[in-house]
PDB file of N, CA and C in Angstrom:
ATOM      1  N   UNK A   1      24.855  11.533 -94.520  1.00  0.00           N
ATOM      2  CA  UNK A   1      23.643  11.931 -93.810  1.00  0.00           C
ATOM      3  C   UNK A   1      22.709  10.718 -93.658  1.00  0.00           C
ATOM      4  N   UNK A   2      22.626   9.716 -94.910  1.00  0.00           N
ATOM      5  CA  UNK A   2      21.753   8.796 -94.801  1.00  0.00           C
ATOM      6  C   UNK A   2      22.299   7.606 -93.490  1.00  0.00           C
ATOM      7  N   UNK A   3      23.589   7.093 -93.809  1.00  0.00           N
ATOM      8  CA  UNK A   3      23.986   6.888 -92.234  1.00  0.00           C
ATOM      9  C   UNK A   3      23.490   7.366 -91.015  1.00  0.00           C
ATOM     10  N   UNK A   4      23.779   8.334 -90.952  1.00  0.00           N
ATOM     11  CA  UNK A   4      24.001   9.111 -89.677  1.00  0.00           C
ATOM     12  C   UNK A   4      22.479   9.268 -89.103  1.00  0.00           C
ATOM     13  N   UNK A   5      21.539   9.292 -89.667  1.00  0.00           N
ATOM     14  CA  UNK A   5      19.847   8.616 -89.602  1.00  0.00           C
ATOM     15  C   UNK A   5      19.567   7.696 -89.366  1.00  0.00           C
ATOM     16  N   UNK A   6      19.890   6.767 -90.144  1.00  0.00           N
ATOM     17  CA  UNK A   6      19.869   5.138 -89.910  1.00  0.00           C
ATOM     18  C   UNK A   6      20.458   5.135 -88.291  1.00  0.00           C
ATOM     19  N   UNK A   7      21.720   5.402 -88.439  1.00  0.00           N
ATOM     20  CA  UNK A   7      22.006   5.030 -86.780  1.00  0.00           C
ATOM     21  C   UNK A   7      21.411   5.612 -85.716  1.00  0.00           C
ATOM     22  N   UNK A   8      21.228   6.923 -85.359  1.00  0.00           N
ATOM     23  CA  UNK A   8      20.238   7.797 -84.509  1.00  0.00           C
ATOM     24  C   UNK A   8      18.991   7.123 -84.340  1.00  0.00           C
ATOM     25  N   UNK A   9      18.475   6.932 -85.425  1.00  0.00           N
ATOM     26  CA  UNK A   9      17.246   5.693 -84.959  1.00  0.00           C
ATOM     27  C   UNK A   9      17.382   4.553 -84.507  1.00  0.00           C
ATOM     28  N   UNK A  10      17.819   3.752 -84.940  1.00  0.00           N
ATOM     29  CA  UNK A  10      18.556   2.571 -84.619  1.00  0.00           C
ATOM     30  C   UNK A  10      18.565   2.364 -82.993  1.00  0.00           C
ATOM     31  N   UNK A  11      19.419   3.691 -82.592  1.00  0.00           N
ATOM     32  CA  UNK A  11      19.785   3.960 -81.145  1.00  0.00           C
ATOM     33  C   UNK A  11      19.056   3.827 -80.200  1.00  0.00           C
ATOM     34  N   UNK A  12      17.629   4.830 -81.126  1.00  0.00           N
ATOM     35  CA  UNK A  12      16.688   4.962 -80.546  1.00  0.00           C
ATOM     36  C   UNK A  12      15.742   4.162 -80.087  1.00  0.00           C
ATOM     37  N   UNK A  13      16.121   3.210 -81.199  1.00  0.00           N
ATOM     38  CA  UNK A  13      14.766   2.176 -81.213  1.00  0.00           C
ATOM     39  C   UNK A  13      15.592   0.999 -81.597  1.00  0.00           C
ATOM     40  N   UNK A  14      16.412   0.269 -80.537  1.00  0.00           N
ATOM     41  CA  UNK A  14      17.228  -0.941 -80.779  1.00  0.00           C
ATOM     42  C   UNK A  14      16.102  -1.793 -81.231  1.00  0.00           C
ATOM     43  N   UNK A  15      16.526  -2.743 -82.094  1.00  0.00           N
ATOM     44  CA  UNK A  15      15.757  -3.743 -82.811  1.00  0.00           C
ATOM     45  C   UNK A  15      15.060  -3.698 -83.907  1.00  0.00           C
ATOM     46  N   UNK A  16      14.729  -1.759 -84.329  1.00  0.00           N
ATOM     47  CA  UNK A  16      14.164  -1.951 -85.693  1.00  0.00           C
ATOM     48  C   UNK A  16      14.203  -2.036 -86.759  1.00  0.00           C
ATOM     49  N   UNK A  17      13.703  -2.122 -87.696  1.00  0.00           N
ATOM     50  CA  UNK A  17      13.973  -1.693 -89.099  1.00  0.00           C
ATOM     51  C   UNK A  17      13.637  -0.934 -90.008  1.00  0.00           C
ATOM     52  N   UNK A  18      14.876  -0.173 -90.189  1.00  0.00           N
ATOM     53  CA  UNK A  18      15.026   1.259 -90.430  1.00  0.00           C
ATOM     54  C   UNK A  18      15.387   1.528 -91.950  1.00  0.00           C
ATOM     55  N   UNK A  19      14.919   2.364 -92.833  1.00  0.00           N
ATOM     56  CA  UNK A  19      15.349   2.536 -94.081  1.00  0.00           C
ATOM     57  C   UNK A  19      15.129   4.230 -94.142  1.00  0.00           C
ATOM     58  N   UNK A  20      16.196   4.954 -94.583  1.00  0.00           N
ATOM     59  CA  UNK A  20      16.775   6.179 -95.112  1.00  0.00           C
ATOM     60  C   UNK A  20      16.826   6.490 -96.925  1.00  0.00           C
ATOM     61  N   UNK A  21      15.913   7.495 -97.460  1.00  0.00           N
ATOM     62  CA  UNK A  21      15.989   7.810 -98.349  1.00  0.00           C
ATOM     63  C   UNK A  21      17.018   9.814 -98.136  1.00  0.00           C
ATOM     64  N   UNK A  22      17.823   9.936 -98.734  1.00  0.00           N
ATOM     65  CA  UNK A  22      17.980  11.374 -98.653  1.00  0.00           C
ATOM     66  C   UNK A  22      18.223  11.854-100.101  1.00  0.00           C
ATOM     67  N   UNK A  23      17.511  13.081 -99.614  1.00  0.00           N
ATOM     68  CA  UNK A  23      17.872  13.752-101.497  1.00  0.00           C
ATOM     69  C   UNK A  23      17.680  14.979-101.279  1.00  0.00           C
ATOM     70  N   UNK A  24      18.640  15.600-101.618  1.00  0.00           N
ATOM     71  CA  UNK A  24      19.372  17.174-101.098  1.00  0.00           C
ATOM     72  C   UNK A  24      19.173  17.532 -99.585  1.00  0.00           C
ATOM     73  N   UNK A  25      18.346  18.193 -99.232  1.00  0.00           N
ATOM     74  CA  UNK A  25      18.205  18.458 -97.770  1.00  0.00           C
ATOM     75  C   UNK A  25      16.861  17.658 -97.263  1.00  0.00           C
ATOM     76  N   UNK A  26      15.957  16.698 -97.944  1.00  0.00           N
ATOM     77  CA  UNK A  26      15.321  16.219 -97.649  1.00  0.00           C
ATOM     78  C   UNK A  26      15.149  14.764 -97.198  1.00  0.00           C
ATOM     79  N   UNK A  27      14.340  14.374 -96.337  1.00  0.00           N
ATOM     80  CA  UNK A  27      14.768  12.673 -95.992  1.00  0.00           C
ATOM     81  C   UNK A  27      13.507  12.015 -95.631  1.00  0.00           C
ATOM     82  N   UNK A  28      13.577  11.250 -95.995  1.00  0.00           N
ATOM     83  CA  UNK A  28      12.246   9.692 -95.795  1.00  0.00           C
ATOM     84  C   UNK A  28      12.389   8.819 -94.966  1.00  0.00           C
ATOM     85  N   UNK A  29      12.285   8.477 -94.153  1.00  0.00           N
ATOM     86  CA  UNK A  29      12.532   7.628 -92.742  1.00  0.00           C
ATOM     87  C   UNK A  29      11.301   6.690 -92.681  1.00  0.00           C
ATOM     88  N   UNK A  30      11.544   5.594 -93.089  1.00  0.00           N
ATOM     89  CA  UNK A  30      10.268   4.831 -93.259  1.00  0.00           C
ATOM     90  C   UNK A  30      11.443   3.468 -91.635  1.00  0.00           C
ATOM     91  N   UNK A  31      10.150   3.297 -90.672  1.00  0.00           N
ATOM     92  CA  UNK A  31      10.745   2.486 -89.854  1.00  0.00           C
ATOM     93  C   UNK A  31       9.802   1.623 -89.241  1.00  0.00           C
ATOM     94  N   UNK A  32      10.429   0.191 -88.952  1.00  0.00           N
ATOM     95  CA  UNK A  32       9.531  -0.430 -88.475  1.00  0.00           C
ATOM     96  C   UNK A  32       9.603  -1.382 -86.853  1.00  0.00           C
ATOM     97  N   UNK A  33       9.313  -1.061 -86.553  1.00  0.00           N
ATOM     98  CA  UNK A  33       9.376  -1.416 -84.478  1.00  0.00           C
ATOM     99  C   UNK A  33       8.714  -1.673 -83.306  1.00  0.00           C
ATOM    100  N   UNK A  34       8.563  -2.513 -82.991  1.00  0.00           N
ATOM    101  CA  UNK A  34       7.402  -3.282 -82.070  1.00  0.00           C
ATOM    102  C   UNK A  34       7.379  -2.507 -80.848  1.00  0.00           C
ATOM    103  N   UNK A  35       8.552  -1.184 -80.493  1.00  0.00           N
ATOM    104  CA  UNK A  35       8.214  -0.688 -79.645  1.00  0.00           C
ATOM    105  C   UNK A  35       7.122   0.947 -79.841  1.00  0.00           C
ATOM    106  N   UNK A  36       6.508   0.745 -81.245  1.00  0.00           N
ATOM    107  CA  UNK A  36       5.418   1.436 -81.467  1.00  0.00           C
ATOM    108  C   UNK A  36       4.155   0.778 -81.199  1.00  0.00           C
ATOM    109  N   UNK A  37       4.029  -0.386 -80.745  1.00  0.00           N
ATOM    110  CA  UNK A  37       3.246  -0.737 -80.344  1.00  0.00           C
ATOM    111  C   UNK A  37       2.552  -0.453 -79.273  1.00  0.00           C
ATOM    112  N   UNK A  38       0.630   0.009 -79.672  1.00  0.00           N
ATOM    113  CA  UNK A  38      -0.002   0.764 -78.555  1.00  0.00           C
ATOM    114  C   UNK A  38       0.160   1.978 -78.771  1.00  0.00           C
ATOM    115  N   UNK A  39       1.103   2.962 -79.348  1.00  0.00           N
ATOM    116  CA  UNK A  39       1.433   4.493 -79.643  1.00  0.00           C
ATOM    117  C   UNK A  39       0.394   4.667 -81.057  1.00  0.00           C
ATOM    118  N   UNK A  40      -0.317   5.921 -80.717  1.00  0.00           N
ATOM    119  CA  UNK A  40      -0.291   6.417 -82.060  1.00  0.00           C
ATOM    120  C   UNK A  40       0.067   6.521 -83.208  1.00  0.00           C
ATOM    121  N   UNK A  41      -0.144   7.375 -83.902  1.00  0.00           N
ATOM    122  CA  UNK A  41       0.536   7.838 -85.413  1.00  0.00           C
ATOM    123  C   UNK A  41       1.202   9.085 -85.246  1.00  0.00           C
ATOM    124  N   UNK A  42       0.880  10.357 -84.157  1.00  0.00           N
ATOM    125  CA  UNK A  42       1.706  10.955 -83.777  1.00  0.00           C
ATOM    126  C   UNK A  42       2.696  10.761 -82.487  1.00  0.00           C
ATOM    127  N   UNK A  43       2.326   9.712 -81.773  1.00  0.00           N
ATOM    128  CA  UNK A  43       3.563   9.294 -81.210  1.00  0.00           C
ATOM    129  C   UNK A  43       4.226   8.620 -81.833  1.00  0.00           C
ATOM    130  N   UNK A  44       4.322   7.492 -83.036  1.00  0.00           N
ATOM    131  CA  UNK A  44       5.109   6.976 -83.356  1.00  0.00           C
ATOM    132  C   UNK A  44       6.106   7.809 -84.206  1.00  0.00           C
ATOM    133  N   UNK A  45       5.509   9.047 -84.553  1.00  0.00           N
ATOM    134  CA  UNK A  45       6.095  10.138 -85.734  1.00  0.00           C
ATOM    135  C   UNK A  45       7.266  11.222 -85.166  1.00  0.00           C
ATOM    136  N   UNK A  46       6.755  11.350 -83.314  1.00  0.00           N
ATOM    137  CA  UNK A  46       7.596  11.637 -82.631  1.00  0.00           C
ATOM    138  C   UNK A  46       8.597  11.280 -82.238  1.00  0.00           C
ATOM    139  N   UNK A  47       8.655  10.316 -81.889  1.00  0.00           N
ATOM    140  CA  UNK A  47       9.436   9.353 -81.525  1.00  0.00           C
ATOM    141  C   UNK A  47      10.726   9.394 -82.573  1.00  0.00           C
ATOM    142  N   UNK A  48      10.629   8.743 -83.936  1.00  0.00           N
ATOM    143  CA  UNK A  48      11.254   9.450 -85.330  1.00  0.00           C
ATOM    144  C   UNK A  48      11.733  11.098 -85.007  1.00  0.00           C
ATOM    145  N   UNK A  49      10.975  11.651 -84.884  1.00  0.00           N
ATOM    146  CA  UNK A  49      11.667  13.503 -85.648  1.00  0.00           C
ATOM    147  C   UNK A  49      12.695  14.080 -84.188  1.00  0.00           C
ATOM    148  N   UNK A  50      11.892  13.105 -83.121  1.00  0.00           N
ATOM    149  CA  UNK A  50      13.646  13.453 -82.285  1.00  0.00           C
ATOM    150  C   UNK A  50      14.699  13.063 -82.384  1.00  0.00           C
ATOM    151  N   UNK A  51      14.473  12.090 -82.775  1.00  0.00           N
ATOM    152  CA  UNK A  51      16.186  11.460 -83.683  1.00  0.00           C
ATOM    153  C   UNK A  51      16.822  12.305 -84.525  1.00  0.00           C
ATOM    154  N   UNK A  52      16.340  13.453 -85.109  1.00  0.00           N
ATOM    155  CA  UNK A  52      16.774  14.247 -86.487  1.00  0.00           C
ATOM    156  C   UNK A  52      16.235  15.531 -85.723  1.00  0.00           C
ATOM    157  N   UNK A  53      15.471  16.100 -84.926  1.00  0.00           N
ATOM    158  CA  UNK A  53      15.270  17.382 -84.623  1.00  0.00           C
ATOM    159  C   UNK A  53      16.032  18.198 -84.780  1.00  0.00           C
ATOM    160  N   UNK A  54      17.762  17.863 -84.354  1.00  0.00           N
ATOM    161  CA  UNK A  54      18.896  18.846 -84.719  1.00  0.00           C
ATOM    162  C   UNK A  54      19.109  18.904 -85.406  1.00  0.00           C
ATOM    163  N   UNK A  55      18.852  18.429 -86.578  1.00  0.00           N
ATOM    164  CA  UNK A  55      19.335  18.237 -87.943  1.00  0.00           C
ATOM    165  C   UNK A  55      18.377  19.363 -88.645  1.00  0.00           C
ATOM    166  N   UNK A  56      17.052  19.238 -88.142  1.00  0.00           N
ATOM    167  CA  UNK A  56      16.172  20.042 -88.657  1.00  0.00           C
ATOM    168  C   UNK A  56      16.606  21.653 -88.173  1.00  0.00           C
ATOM    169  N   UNK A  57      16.712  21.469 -86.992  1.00  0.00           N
ATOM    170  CA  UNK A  57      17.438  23.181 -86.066  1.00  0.00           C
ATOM    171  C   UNK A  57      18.205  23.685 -86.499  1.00  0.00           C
ATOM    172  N   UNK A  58      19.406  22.916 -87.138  1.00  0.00           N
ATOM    173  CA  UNK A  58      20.717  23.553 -87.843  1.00  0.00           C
ATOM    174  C   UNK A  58      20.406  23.923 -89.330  1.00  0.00           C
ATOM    175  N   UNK A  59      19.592  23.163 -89.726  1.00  0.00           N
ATOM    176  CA  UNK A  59      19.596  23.439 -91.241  1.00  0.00           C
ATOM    177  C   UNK A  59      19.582  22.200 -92.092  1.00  0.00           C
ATOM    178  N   UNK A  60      20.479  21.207 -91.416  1.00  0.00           N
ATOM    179  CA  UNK A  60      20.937  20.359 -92.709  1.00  0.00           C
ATOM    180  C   UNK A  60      20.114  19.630 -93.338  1.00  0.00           C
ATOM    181  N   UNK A  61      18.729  19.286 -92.027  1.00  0.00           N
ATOM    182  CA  UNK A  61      17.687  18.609 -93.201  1.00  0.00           C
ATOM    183  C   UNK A  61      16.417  19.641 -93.386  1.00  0.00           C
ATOM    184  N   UNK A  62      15.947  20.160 -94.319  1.00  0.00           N
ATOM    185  CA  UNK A  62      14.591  20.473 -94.604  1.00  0.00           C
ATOM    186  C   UNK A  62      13.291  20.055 -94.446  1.00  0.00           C
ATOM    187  N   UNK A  63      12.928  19.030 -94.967  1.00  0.00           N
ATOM    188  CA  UNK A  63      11.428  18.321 -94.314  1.00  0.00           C
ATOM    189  C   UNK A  63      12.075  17.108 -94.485  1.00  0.00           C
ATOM    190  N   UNK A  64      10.845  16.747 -93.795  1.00  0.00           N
ATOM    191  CA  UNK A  64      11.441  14.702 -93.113  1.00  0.00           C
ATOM    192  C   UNK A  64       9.834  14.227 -93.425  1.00  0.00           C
ATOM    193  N   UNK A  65       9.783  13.213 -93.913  1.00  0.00           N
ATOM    194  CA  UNK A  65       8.431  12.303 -94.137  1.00  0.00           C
ATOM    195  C   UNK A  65       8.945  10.899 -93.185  1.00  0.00           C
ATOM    196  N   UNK A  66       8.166  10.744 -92.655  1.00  0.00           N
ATOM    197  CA  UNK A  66       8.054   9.631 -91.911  1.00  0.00           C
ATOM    198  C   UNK A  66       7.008   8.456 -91.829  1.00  0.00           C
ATOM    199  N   UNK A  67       7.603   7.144 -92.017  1.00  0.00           N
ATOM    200  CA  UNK A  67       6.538   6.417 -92.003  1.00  0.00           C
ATOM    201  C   UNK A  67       7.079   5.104 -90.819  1.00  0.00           C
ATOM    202  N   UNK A  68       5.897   5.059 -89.589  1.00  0.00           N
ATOM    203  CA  UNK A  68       6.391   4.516 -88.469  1.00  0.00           C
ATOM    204  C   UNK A  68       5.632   3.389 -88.229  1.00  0.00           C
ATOM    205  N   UNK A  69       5.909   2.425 -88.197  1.00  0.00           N
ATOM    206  CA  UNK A  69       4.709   1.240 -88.411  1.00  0.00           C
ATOM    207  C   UNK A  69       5.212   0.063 -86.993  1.00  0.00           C
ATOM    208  N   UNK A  70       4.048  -0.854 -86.862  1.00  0.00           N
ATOM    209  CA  UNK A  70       4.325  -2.225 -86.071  1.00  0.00           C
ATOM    210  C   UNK A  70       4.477  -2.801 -86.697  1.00  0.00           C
ATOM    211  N   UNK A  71       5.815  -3.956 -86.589  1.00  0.00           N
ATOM    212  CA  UNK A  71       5.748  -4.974 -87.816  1.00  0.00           C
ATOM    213  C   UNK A  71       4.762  -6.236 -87.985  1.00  0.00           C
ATOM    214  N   UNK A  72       4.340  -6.488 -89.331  1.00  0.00           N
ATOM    215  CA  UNK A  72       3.609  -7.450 -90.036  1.00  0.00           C
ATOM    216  C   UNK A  72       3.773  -8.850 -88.839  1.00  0.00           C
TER     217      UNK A  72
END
C-alpha cells in the first residue's frame, strides 16, 4: 500500500518528494512540490486525496493526513 501511494503521487506530481507512512488502514502523505506553488492549503491537500480517493471509497484506507508543502 505504501508503494502504491508513493507512486500515484509521484504520477501526479512528477518531480516531487514524496514520503508514505502506513499503519493498518491509515496513511501520512507528507509531500513536497513546486507545483503547489501559488495553491492553497486546501488545494494543495486536494490535489494529494485524489491520488488515494479510491482507496478511501473502497475501504482500504481509513483517514489520510496530509502534509503538502513548496520546497525550502
Amino acid at each position: 500500500m505504501k508503494q502504491e501511494i508513493a507512486e500515484r503521487v509521484s504520477k501526479a506530481l512528477p518531480g516531487c518528494a514524496v514520503e508514505v507512512a502506513v499503519e493498518g488502514n491509515r496513511a501520512l502523505i507528507e509531500v513536497a512540490s513546486q507545483a503547489f506553488e501559488g495553491l492553497s492549503r486546501v488545494q494543495r491537500h486536494q490535489a494529494v486525496y485524489r491520488c488515494v480517493e479510491d482507496l478511501i471509497a473502497e475501504g482500504s484506507l481509513h483517514a489520510v493526513t496530509i502534509k503538502a508543502n513548496v520546497p525550502a
